[in-house]
N, C-alpha and C. Protein backbone atom coordinates (compact mmCIF):
# COMPACT_ATOMS: atom_id res chain seq x y z
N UNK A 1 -14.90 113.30 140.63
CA UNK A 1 -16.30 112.90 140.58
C UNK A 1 -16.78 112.60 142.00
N UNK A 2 -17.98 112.91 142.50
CA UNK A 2 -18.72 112.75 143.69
C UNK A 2 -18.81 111.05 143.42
N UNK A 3 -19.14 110.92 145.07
CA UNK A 3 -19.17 109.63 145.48
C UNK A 3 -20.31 108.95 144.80
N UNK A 4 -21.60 110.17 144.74
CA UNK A 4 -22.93 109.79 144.66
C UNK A 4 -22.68 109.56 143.02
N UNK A 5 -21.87 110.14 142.05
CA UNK A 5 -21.89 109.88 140.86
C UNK A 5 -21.28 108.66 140.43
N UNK A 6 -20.18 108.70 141.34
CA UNK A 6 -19.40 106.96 141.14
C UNK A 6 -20.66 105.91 141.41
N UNK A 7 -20.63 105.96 142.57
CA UNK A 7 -21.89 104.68 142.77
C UNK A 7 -23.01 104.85 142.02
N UNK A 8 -23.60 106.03 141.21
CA UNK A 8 -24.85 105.60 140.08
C UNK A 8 -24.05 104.99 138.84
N UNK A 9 -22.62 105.31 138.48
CA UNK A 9 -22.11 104.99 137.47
C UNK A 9 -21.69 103.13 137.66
N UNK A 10 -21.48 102.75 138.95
CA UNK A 10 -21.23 101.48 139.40
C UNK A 10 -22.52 100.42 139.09
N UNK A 11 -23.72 101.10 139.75
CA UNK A 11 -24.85 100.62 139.77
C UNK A 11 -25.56 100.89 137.77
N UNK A 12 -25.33 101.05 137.08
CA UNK A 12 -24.85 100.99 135.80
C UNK A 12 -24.55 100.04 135.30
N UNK A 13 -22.99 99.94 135.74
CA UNK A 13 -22.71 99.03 135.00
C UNK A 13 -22.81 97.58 135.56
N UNK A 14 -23.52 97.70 136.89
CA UNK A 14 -24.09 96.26 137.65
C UNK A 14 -25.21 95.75 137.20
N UNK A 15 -26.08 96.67 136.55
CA UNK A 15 -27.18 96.19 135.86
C UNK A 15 -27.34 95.44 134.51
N UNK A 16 -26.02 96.58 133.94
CA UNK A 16 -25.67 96.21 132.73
C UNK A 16 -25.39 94.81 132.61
N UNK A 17 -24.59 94.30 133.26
CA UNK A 17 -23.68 92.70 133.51
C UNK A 17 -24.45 91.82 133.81
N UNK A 18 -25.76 92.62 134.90
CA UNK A 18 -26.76 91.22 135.29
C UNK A 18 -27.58 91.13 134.29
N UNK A 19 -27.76 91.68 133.40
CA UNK A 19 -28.59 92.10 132.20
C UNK A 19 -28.41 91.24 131.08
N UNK A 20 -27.16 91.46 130.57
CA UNK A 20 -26.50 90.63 129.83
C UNK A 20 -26.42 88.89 129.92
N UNK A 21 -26.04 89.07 131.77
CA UNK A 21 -26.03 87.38 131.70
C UNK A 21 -27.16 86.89 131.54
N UNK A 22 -28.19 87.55 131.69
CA UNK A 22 -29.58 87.41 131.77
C UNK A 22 -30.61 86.95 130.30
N UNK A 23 -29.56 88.03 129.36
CA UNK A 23 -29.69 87.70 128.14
C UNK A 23 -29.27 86.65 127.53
N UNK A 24 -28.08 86.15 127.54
CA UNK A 24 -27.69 85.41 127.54
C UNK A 24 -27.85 83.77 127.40
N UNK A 25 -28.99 83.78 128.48
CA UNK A 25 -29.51 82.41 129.56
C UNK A 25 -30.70 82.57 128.49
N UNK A 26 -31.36 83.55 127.39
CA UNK A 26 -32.44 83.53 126.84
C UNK A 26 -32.18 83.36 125.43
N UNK A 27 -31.14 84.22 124.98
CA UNK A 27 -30.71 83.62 123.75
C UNK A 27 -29.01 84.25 123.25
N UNK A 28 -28.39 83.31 123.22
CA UNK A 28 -26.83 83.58 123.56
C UNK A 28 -26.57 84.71 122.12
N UNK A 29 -27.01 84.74 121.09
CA UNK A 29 -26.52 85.42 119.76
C UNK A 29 -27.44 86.86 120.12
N UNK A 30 -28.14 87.21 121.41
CA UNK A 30 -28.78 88.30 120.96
C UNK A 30 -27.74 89.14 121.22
N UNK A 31 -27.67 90.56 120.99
CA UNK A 31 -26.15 91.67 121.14
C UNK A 31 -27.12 92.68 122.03
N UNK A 32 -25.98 92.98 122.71
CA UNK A 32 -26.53 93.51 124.32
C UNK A 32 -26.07 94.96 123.95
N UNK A 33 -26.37 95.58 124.34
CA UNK A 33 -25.90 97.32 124.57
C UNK A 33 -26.34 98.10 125.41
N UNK A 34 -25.18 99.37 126.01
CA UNK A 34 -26.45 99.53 127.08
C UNK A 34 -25.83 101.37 126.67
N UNK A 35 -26.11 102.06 127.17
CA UNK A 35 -25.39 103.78 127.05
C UNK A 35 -26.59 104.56 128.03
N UNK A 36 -25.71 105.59 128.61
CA UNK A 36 -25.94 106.60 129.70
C UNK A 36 -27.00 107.48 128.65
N UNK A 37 -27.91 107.75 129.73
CA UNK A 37 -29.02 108.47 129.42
C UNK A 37 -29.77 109.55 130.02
N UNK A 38 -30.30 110.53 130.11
CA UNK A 38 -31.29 111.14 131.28
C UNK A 38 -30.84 110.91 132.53
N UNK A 39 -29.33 110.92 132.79
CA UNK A 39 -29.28 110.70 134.57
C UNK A 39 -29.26 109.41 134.78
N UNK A 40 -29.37 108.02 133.51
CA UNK A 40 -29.83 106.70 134.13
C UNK A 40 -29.10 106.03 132.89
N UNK A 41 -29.48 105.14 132.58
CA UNK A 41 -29.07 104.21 131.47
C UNK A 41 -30.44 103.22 130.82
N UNK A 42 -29.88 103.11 129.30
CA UNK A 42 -30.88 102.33 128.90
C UNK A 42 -30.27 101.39 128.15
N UNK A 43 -30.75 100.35 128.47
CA UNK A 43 -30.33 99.11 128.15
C UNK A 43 -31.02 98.34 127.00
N UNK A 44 -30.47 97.83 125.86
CA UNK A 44 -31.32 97.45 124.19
C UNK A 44 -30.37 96.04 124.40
N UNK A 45 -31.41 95.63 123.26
CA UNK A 45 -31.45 94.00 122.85
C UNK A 45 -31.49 93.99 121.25
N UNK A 46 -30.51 93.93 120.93
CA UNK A 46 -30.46 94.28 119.12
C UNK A 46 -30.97 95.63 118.87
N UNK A 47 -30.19 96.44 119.61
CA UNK A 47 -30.79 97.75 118.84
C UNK A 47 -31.94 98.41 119.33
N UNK A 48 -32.67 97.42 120.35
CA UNK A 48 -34.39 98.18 120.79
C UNK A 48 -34.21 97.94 121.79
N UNK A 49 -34.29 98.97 122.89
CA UNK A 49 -34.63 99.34 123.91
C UNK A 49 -35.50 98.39 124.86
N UNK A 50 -35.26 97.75 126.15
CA UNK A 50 -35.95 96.86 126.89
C UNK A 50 -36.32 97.25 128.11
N UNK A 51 -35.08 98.29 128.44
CA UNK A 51 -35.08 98.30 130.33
C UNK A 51 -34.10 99.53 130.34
N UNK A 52 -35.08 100.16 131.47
CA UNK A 52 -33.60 101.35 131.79
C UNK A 52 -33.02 101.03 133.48
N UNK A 53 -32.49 102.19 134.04
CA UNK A 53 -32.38 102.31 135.42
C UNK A 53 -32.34 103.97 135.53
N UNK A 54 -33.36 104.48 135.82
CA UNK A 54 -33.55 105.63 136.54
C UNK A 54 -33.28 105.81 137.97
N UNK A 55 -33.47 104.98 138.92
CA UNK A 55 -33.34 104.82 140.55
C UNK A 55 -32.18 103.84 140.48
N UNK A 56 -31.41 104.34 141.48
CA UNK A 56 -30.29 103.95 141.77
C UNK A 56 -30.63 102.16 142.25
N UNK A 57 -31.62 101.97 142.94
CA UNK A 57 -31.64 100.38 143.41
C UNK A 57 -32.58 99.55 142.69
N UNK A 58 -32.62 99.50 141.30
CA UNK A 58 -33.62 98.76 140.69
C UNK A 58 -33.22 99.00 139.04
N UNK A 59 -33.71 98.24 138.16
CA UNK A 59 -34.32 98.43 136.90
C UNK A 59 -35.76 98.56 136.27
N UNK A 60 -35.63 99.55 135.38
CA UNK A 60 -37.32 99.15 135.02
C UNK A 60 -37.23 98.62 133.59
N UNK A 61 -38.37 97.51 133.31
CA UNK A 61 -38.68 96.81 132.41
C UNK A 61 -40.12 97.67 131.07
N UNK A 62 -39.25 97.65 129.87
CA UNK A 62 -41.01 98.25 129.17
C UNK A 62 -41.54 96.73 128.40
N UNK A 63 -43.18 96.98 129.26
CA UNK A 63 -43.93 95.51 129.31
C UNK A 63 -45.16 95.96 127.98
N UNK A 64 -45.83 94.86 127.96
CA UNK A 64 -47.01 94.95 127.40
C UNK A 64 -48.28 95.27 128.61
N UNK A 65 -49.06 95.93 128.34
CA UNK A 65 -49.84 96.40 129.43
C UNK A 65 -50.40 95.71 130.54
N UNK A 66 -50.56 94.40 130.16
CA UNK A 66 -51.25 93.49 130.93
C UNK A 66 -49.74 92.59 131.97
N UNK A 67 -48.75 93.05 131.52
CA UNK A 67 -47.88 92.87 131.80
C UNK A 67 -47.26 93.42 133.34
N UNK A 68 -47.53 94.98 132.72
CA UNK A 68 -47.12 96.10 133.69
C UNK A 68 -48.14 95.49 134.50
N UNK A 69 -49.27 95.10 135.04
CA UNK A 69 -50.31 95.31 135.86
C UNK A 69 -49.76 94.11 136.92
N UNK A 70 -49.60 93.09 135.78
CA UNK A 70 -48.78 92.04 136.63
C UNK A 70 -47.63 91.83 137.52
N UNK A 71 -46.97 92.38 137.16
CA UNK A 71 -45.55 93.02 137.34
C UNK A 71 -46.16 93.80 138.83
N UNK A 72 -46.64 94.68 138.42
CA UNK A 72 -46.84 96.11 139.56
C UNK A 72 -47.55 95.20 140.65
N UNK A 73 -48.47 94.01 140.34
CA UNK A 73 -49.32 93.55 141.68
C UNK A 73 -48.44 92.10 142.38
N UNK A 74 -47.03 92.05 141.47
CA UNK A 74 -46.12 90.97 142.03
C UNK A 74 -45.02 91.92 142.76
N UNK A 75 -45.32 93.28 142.99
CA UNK A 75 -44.06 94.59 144.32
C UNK A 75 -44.25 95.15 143.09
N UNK A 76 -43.94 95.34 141.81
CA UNK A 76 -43.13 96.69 141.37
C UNK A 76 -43.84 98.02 141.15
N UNK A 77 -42.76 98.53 141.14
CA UNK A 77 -43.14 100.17 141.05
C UNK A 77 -43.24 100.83 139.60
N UNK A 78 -44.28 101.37 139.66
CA UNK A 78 -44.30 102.42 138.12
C UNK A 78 -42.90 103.14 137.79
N UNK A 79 -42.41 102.59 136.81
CA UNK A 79 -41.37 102.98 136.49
C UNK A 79 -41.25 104.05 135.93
N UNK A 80 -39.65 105.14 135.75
CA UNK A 80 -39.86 106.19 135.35
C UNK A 80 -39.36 106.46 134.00
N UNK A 81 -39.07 106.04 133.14
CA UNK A 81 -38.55 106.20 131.82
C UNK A 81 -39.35 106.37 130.61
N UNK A 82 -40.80 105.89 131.04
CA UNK A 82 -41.80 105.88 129.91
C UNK A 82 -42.91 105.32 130.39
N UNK A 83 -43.79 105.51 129.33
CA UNK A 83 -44.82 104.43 129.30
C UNK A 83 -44.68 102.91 128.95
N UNK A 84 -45.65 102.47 129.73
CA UNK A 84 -45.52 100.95 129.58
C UNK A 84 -44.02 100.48 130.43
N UNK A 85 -43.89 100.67 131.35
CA UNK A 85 -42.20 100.71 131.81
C UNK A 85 -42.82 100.53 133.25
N UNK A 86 -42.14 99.30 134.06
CA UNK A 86 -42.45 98.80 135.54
C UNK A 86 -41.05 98.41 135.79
N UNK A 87 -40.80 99.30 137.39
CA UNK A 87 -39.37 98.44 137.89
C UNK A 87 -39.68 97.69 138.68
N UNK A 88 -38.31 96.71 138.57
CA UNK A 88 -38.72 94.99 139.25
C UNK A 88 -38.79 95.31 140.66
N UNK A 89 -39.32 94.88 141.47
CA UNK A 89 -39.06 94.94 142.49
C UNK A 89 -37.09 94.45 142.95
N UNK A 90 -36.68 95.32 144.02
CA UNK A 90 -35.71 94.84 144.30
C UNK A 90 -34.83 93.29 144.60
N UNK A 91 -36.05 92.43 144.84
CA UNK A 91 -35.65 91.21 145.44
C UNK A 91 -35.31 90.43 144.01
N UNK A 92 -36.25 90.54 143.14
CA UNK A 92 -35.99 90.37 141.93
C UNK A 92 -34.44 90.13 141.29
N UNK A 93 -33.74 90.75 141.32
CA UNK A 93 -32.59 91.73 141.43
C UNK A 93 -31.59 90.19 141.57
N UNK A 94 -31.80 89.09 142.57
CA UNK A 94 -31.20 88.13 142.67
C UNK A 94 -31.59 87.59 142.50
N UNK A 95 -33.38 87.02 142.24
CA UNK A 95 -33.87 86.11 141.72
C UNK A 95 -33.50 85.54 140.13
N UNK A 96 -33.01 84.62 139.78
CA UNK A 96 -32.03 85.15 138.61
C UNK A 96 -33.76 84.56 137.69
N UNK A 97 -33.71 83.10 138.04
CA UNK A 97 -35.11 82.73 137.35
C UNK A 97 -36.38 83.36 137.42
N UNK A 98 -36.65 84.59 138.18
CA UNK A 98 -37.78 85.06 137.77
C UNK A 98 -37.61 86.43 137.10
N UNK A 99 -36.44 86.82 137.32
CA UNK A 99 -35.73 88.00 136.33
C UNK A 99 -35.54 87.71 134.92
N UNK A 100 -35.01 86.78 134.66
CA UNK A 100 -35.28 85.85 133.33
C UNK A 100 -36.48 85.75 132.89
N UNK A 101 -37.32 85.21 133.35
CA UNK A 101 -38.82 85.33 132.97
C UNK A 101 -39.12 86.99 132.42
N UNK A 102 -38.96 87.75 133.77
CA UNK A 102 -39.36 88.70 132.80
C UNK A 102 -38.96 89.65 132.19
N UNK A 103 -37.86 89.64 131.94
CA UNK A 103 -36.70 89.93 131.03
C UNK A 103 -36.85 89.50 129.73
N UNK A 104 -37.62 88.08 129.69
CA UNK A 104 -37.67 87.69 128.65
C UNK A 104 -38.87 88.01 127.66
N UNK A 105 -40.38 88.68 128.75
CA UNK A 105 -41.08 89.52 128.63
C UNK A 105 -41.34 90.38 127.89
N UNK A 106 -39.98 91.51 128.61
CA UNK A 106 -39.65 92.70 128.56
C UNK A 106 -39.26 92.52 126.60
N UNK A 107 -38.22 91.50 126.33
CA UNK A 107 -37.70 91.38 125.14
C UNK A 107 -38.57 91.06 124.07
N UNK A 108 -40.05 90.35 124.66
CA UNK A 108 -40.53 89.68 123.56
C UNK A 108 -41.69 91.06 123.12
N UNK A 109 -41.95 92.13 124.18
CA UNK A 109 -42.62 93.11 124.19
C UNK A 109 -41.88 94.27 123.00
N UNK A 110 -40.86 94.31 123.68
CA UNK A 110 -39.96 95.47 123.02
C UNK A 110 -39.76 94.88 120.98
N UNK A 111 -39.47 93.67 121.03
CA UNK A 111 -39.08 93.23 119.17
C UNK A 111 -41.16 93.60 118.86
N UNK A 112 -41.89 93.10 119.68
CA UNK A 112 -42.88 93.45 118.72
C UNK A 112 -43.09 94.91 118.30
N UNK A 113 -42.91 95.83 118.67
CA UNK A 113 -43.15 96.57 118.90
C UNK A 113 -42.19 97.55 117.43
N UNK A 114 -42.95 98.47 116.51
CA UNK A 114 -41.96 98.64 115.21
C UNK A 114 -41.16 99.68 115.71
N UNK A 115 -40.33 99.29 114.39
CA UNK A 115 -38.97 100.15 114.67
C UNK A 115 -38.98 101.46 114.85
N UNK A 116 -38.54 102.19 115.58
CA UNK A 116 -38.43 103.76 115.59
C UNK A 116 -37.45 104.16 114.44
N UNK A 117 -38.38 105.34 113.67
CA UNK A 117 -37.98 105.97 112.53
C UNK A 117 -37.12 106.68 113.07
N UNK A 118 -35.78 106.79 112.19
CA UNK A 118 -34.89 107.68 112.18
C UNK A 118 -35.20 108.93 111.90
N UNK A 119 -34.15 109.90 112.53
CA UNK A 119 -34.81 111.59 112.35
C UNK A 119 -33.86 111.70 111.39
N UNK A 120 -34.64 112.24 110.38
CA UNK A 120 -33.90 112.80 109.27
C UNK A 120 -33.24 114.83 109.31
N UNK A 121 -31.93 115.26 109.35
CA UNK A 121 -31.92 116.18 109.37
C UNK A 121 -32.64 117.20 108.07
N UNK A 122 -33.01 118.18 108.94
CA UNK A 122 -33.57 119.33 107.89
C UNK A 122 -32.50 119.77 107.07
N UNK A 123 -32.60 119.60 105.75
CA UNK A 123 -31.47 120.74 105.62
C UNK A 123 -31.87 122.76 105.25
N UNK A 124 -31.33 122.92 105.31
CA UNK A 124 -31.22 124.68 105.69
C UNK A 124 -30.84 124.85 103.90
């Protein structure tokens, strides 16, 4: 494996861990998961989707709109995984208490939000 693939696979699972503890600090029984995606990873909170990492030096968060605006005019960048999706700014990254904040955001955005229907196969 290339160097450049190790270190996106590192930076992975660094997000993953700060993610988790992150979760954690918000509500210890929630179940964390994270799995490789599009070149990046996406990271769920019971099953629903919160945050990916497309760019190697950041995460992005999916907000409520008024959210993203906030987010984007406190550094972050339009994130690339979707709509409604802002990455934290980098500094963020160690800020553990304001990553928490909006992490916790990110979580309270993502449960409202209904469940994605399962694809049912066609059958032939």
């Amino acid at each position: 494996m290339s160097d450049d693939k190790e270190f996106r696979k590192a930076q992975m699972q660094k997000f993953a861990n700060l993610l988790e503890d992150v979760l954690r600090e918000i509500n210890p029984a929630t179940e964390f998961t994270w799995k490789k995606m599009f070149g990046g990873a996406g990271y769920y909170a019971d099953g629903v989707m919160f945050a990916g990492m497309y760019h190697d030096h950041t995460i992005g968060l999916k907000l409520k709109p008024d959210d993203c605006e906030a987010l984007l005019a406190n550094g972050g960048a339009q994130g690339g995984f979707g709509k409604n999706t802002v990455d934290v700014p980098e500094t963020m990254l160690t800020d553990i208490a304001s990553l928490t904040e909006w992490v916790g955001k990110s979580l309270d955005y993502a449960a409202s939000r209904p469940p994605k229907k399962k694809k049912t196969k066609k059958k032939k």
